[in-house]
C-alpha atoms as a PDB file:
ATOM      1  CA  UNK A   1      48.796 170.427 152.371  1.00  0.00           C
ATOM      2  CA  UNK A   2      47.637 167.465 154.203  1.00  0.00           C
ATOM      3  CA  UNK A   3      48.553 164.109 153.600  1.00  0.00           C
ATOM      4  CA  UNK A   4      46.159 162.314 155.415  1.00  0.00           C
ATOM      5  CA  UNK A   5      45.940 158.559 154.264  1.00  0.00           C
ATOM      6  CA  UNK A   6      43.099 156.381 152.815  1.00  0.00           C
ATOM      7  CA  UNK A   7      43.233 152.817 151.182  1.00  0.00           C
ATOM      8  CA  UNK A   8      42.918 152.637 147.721  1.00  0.00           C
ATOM      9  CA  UNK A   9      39.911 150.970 146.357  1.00  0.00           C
ATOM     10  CA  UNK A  10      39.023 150.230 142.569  1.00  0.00           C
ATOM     11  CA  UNK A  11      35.728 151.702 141.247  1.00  0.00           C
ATOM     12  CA  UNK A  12      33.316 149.713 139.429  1.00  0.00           C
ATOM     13  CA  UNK A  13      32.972 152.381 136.755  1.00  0.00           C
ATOM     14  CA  UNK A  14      34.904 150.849 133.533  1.00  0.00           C
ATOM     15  CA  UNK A  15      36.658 153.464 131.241  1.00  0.00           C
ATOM     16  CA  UNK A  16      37.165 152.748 127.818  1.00  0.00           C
ATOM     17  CA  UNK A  17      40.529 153.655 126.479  1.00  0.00           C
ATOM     18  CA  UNK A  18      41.768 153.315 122.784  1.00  0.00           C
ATOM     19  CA  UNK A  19      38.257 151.743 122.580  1.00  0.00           C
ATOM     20  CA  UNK A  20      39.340 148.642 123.086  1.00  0.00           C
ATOM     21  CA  UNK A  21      40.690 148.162 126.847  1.00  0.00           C
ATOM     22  CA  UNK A  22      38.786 148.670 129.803  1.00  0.00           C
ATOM     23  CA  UNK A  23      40.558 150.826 132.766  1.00  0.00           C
ATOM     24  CA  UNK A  24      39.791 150.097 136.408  1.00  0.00           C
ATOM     25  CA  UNK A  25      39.434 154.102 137.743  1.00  0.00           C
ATOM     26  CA  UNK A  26      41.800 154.426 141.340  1.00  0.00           C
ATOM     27  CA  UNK A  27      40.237 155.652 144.339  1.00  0.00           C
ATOM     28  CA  UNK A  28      41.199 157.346 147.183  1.00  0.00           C
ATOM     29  CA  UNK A  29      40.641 159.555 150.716  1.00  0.00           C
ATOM     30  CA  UNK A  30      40.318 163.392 149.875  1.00  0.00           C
ATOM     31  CA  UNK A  31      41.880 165.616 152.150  1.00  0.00           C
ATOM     32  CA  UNK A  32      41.423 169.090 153.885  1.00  0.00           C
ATOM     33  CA  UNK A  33      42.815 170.910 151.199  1.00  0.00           C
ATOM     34  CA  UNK A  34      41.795 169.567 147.989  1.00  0.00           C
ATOM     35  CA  UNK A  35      44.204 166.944 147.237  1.00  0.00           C
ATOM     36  CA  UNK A  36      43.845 162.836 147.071  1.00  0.00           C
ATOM     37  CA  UNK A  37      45.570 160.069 148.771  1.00  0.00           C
ATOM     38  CA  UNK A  38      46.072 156.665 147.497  1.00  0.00           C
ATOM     39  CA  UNK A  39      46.983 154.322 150.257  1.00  0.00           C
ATOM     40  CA  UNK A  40      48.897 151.603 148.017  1.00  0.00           C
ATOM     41  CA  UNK A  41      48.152 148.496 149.902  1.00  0.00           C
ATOM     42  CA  UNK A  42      47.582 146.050 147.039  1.00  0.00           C
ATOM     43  CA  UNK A  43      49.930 144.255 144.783  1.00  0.00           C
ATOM     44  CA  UNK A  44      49.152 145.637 141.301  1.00  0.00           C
ATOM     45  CA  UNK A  45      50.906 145.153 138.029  1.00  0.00           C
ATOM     46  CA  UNK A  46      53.199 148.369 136.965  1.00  0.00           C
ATOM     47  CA  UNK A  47      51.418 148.377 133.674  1.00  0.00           C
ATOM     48  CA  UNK A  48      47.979 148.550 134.909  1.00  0.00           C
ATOM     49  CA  UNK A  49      48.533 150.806 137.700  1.00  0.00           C
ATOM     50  CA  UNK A  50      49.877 153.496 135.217  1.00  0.00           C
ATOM     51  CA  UNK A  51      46.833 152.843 133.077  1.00  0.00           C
ATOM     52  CA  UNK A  52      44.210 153.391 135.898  1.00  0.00           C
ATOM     53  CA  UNK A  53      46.282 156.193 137.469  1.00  0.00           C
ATOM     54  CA  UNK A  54      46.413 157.769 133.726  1.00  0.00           C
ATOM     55  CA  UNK A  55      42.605 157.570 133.533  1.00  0.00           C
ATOM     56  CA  UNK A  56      41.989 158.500 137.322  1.00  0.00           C
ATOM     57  CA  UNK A  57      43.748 162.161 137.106  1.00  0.00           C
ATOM     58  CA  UNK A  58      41.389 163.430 134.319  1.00  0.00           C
ATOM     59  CA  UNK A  59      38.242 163.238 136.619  1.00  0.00           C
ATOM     60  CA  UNK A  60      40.074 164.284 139.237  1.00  0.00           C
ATOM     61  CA  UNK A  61      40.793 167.461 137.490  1.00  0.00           C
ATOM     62  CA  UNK A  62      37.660 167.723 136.805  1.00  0.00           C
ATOM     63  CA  UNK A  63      36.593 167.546 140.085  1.00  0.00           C
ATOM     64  CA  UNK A  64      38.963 170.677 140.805  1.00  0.00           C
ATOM     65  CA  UNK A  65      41.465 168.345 142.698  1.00  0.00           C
ATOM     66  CA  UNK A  66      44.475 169.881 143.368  1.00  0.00           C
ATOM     67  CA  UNK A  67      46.924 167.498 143.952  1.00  0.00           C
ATOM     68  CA  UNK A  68      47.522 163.696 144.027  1.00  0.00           C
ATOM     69  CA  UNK A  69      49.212 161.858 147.149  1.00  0.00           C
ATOM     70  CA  UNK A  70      50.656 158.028 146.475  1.00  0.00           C
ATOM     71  CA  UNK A  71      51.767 156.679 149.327  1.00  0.00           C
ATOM     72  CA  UNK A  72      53.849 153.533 148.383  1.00  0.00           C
ATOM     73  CA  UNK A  73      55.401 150.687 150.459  1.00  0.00           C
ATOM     74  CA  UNK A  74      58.172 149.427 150.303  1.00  0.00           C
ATOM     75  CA  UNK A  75      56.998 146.165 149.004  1.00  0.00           C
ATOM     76  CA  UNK A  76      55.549 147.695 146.092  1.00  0.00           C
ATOM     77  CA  UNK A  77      58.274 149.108 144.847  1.00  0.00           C
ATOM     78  CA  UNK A  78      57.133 148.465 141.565  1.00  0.00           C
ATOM     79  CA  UNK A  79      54.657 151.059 141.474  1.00  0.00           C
ATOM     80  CA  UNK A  80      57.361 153.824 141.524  1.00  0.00           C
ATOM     81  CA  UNK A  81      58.559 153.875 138.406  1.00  0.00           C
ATOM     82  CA  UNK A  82      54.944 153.609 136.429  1.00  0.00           C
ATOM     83  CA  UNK A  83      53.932 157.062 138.650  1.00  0.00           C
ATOM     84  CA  UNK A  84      57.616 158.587 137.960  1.00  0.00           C
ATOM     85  CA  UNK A  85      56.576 158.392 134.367  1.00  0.00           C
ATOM     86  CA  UNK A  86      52.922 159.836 134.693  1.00  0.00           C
ATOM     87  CA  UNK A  87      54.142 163.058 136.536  1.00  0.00           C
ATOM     88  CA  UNK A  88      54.793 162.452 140.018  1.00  0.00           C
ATOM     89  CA  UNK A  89      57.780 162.740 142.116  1.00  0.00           C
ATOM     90  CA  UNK A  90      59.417 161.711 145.403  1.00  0.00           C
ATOM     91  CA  UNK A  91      57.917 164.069 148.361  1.00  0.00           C
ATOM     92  CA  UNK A  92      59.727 161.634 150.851  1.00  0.00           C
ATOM     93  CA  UNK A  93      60.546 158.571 152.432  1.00  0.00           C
ATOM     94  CA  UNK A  94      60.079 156.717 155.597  1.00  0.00           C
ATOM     95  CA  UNK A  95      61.860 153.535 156.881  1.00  0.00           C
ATOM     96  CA  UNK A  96      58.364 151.510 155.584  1.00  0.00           C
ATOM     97  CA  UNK A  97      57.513 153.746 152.555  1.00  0.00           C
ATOM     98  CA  UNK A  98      57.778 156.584 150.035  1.00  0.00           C
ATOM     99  CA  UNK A  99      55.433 159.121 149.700  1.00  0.00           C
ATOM    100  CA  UNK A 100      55.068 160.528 145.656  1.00  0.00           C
ATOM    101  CA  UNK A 101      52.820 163.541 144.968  1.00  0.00           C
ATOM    102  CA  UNK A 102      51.549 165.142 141.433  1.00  0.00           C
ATOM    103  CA  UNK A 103      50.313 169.060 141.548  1.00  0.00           C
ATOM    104  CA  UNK A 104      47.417 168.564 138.806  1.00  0.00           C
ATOM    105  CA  UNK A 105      45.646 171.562 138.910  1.00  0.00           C
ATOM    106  CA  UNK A 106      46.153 174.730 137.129  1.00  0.00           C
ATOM    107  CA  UNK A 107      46.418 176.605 139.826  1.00  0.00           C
ATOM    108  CA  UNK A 108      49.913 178.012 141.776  1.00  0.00           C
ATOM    109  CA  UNK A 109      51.981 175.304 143.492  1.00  0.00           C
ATOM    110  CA  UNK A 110      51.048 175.322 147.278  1.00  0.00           C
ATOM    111  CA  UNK A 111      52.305 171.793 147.596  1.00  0.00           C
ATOM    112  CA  UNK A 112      54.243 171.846 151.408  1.00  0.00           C
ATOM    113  CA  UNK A 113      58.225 170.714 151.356  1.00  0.00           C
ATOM    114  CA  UNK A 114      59.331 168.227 153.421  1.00  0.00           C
ATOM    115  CA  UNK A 115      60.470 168.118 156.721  1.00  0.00           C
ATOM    116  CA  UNK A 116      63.220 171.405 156.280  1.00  0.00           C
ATOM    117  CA  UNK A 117      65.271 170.780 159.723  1.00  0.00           C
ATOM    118  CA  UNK A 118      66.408 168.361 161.670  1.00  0.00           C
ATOM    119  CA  UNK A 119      66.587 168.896 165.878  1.00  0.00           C
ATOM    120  CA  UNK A 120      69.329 168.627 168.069  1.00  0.00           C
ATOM    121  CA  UNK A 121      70.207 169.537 171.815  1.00  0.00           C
ATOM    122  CA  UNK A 122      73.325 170.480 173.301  1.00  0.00           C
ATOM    123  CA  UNK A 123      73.001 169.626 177.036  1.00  0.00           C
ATOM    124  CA  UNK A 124      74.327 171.865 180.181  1.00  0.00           C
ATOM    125  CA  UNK A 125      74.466 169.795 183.199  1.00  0.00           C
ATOM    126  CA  UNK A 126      76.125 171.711 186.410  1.00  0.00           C
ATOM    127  CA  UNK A 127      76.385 170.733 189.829  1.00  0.00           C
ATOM    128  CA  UNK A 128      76.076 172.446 193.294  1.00  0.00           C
ATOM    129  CA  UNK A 129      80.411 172.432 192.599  1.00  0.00           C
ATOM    130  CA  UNK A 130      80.252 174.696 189.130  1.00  0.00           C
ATOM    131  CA  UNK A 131      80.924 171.409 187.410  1.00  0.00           C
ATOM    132  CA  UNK A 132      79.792 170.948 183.904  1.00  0.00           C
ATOM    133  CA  UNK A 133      79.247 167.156 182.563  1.00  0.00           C
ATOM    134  CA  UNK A 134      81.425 167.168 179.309  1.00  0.00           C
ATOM    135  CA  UNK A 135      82.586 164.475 177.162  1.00  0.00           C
ATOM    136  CA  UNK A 136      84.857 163.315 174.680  1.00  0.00           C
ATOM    137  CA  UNK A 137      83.491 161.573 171.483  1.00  0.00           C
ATOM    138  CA  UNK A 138      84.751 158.469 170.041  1.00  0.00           C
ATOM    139  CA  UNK A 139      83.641 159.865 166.488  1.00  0.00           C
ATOM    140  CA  UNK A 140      82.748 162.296 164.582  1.00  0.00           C
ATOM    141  CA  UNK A 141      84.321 165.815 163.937  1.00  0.00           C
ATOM    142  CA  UNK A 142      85.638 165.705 167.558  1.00  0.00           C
ATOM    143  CA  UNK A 143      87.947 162.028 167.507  1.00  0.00           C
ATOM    144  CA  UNK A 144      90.977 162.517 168.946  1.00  0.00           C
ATOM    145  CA  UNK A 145      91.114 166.304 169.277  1.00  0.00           C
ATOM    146  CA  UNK A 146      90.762 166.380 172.953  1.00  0.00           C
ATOM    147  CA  UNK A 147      88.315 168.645 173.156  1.00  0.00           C
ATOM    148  CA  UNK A 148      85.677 168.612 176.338  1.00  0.00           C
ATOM    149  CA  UNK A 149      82.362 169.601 175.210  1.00  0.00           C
ATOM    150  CA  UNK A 150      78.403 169.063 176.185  1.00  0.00           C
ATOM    151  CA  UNK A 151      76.346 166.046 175.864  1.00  0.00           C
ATOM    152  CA  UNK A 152      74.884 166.223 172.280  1.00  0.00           C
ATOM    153  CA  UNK A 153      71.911 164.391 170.236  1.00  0.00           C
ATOM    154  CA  UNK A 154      69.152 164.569 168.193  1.00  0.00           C
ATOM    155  CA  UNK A 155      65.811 164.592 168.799  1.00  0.00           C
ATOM    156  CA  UNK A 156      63.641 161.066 167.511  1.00  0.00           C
ATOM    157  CA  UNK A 157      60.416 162.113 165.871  1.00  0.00           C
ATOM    158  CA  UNK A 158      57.986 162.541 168.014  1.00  0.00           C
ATOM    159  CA  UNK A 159      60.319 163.242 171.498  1.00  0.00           C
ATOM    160  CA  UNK A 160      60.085 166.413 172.849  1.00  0.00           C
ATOM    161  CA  UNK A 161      62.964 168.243 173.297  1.00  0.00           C
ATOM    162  CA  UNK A 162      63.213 168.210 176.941  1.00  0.00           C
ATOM    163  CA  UNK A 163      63.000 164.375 177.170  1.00  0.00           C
ATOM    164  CA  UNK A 164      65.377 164.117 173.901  1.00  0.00           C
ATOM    165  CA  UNK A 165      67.845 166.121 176.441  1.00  0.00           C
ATOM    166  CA  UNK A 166      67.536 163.559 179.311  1.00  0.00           C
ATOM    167  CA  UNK A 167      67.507 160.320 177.496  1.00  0.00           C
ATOM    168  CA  UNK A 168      70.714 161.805 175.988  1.00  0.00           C
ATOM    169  CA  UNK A 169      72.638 162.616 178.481  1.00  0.00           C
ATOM    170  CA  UNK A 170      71.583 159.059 180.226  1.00  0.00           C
ATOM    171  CA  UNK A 171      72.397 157.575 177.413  1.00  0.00           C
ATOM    172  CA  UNK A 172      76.111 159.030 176.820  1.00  0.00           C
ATOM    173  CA  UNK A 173      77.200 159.495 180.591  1.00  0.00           C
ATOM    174  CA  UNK A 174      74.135 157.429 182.844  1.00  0.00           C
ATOM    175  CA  UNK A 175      73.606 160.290 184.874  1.00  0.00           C
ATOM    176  CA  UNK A 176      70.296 161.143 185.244  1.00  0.00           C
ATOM    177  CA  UNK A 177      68.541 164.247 185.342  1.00  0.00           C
ATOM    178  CA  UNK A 178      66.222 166.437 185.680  1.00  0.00           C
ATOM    179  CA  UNK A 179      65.144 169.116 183.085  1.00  0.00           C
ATOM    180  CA  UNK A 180      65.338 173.370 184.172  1.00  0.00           C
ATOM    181  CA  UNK A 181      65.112 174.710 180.819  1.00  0.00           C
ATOM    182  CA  UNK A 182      66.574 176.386 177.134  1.00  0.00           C
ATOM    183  CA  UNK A 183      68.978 178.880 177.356  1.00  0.00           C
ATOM    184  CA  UNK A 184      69.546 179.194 173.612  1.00  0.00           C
ATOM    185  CA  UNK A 185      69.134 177.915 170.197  1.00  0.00           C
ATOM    186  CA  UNK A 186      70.843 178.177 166.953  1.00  0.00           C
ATOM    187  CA  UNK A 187      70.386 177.645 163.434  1.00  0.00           C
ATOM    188  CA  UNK A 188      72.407 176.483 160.880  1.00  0.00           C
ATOM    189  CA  UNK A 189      71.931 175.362 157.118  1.00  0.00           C
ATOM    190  CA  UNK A 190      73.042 173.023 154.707  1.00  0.00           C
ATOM    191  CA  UNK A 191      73.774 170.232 157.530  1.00  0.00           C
ATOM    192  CA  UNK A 192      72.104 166.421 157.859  1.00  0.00           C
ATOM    193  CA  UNK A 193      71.543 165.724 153.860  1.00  0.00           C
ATOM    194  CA  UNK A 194      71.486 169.443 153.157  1.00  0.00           C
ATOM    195  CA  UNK A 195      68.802 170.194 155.823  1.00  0.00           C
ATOM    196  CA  UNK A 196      68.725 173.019 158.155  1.00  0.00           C
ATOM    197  CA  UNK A 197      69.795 172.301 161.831  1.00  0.00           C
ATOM    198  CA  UNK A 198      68.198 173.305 164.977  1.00  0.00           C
ATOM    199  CA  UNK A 199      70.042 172.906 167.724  1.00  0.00           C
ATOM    200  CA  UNK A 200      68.939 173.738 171.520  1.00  0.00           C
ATOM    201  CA  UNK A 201      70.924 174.505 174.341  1.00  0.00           C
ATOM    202  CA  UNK A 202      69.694 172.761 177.336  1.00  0.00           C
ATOM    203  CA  UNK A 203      70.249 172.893 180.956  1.00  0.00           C
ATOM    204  CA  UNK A 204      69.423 169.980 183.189  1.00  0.00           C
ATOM    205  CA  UNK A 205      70.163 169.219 187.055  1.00  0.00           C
ATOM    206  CA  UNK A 206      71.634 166.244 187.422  1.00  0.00           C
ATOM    207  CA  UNK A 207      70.003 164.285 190.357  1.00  0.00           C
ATOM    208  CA  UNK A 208      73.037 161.533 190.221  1.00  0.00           C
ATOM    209  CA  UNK A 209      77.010 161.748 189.640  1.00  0.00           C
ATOM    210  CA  UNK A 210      78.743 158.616 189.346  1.00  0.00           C
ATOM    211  CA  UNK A 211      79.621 158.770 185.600  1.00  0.00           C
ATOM    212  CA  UNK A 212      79.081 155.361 183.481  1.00  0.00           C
ATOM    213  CA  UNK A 213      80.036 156.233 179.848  1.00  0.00           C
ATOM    214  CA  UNK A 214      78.681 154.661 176.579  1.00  0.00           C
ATOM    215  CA  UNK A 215      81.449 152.710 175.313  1.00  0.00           C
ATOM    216  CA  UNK A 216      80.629 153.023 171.986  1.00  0.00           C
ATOM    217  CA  UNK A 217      80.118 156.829 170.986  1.00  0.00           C
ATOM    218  CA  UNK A 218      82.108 158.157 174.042  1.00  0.00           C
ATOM    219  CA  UNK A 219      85.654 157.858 174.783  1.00  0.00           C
ATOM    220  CA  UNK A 220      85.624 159.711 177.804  1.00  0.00           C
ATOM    221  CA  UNK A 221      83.429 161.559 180.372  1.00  0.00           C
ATOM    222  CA  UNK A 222      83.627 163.641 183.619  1.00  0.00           C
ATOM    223  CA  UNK A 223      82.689 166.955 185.974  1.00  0.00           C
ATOM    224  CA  UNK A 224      85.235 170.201 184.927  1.00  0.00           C
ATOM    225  CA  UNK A 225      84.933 173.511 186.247  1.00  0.00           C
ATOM    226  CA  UNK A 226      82.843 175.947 184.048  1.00  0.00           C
ATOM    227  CA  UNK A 227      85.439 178.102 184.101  1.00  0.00           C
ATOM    228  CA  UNK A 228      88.088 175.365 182.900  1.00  0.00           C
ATOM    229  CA  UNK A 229      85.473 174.227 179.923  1.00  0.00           C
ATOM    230  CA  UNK A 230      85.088 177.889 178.366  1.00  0.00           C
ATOM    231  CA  UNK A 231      88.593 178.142 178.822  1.00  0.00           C
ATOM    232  CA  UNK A 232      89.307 175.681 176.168  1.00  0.00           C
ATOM    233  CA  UNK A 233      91.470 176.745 173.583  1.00  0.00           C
ATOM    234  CA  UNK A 234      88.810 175.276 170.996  1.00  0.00           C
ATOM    235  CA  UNK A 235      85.622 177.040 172.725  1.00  0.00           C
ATOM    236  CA  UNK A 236      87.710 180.494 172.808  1.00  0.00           C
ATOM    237  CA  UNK A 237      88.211 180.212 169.004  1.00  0.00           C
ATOM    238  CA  UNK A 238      84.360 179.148 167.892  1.00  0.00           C
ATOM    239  CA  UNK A 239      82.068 181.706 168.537  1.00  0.00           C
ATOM    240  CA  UNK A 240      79.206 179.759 168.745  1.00  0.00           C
ATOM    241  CA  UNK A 241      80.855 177.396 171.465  1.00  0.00           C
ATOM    242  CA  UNK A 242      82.128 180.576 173.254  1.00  0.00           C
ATOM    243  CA  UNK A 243      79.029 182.311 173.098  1.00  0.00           C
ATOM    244  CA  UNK A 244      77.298 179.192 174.489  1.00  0.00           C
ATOM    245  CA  UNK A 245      79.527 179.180 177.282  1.00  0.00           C
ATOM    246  CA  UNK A 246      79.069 182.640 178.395  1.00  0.00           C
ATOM    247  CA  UNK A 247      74.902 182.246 178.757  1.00  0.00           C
ATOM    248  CA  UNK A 248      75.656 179.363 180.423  1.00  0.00           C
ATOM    249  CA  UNK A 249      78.135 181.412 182.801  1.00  0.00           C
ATOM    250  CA  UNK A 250      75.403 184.222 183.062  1.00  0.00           C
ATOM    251  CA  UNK A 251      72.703 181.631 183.981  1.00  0.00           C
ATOM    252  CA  UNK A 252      74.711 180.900 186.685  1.00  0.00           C
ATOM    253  CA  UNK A 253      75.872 184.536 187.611  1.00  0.00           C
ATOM    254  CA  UNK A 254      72.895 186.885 186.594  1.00  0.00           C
ATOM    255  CA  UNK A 255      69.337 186.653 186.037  1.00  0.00           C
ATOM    256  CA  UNK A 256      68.781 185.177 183.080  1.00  0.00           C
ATOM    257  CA  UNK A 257      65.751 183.875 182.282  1.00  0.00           C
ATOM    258  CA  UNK A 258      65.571 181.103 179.724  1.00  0.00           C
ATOM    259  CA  UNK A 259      62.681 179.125 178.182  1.00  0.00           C
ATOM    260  CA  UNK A 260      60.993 176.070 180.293  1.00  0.00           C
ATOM    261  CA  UNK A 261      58.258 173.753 178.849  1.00  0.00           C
ATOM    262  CA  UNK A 262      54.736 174.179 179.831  1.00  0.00           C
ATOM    263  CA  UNK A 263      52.269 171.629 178.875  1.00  0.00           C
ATOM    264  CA  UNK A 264      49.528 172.812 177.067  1.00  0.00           C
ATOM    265  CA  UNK A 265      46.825 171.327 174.785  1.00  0.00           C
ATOM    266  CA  UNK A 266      46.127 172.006 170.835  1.00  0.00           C
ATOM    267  CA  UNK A 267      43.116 172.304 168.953  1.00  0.00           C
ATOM    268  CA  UNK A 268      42.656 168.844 167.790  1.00  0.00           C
ATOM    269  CA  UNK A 269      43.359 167.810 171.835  1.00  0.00           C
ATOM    270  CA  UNK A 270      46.863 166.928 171.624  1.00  0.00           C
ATOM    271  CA  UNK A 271      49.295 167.223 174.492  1.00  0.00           C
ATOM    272  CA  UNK A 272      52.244 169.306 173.556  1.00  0.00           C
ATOM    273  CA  UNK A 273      54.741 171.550 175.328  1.00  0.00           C
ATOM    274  CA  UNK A 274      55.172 175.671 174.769  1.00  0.00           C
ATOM    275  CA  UNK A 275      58.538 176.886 175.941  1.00  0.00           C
ATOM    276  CA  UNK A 276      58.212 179.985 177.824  1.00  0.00           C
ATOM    277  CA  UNK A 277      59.786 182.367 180.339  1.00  0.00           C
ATOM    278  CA  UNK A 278      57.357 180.730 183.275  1.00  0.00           C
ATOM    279  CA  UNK A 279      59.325 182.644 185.816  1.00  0.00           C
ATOM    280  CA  UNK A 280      58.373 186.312 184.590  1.00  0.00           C
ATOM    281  CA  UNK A 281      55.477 185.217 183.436  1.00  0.00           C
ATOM    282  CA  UNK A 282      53.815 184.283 186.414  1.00  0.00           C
ATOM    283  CA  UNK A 283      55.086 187.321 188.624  1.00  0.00           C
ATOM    284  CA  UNK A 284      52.660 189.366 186.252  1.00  0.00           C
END
């Protein structure tokens, strides 16, 4: 369900409850799929929030609404607790807000989770030499183990992957580079706060080679054979890590054809990128 947002205005309409007080009814933007937003952009007291919210949902249900959307800052804090209590709960939360949401209707529950995975990339850089850029992190699961391994990250919301792989490995090593394609992804569960995990193997050509490490997450950096970095006592043990380094060994070796982006355009006339097998694709 969309969660498109809408400031919240106050209708004129006065409700009389317990015949006594008058209730301001809330307002909001009505989405694609039958559901309300209210854009919280107003102080308000807690107590008379709950009351107009309170007498806002029966029309809505009337109205065959399906679900209500409060989208609170973080300056109105206040307003949580008052919406807690009528129903709603957390759907989640941004650096700036928290989004609450109430399933009113009768109907079956199609309310969408939240964001269920979190992206990372592993990135294979390899010279005209058979040289791999690995490093060693300052932190993490890796301090002090010795082990050699890929430029990792995450990808920031609304990077594509293929940039999220050069920024990182500029970022960890300064080398830059320039993007071939995936090779491989996995998935894993129960990771970052209990999300899933993507995570995409990468392969980039690096277009400079004088190392500068970042001082702060890595505690070391440099070009190693291929062969050395699979041969890694650690990489032999993990399956995933050895299985990584064999398709990037059989990249190298063979013809195997990973996934490269190609920019293409969506419905609603946004740029975005579809990973493909370009190279097959266009001998057809």
């Amino acid at each position: 369900m969309s969660t498109s947002t809408g400031a919240v205005a106050i209708e004129k309409q006065m409700v009389p409850e317990n015949e006594v007080q008058q209730v301001e009814l809330l307002t909001g933007v009505e989405d694609l799929h039958g559901g309300i937003t209210l854009d919280m952009n107003k102080a308000m007291d807690s107590e008379a929030f709950a009351s107009s919210l309170r007498a806002s949902i029966s029309p809505w249900k009337q109205q065959g609404k399906r679900a209500v959307w409060i989208k609170v800052p973080t300056e109105l804090v206040n307003l949580v607790e008052p919406a807690v209590k009528e129903g709603f709960r957390y759907h989640h939360a941004e650096p700036d807000y928290l989004m609450l949401v109430n399933w009113i209707s009768n109907s079956t529950n199609t309310l969408p989770q939240n964001a269920s995975h979190r992206v990372g990339i592993g990135a294979f850089v390899v010279n005209d030499k058979r040289e791999v850029l690995v490093v060693q992190e300052r932190n993490g699961i890796f301090k002090g183990t010795g082990v050699w391994k890929f430029p990792t990250g995450v990808v920031n919301e609304g990077e594509d992957i293929y940039m999220a792989a050069i920024r990182e490995v500029k970022e960890e090593t300064g080398i830059d580079t320039e993007f071939v394609e995936i090779l491989a992804f996995r998935q894993s569960h129960k990771s970052f706060f209990t999300k899933s995990d993507l995570f995409f193997v990468c392969m980039l050509r690096p277009h400079s080679f004088d190392i500068q490490k970042q001082d702060i997450e890595i505690a070391a950096a440099q070009w190693m054979s291929l062969e050395d970095y699979a041969a890694q006592a650690f990489i032999q043990k993990h399956s995933v890590f050895s299985s990584v380094a064999q398709v990037c060994i059989t990249k190298l070796e063979k013809d195997y054809a990973g996934f490269s982006p190609v920019p293409t355009t969506t419905s609603s006339g946004k740029t975005s990128y579809l990973y493909f097998n370009s190279g097959d694709l266009n001998q057809l």
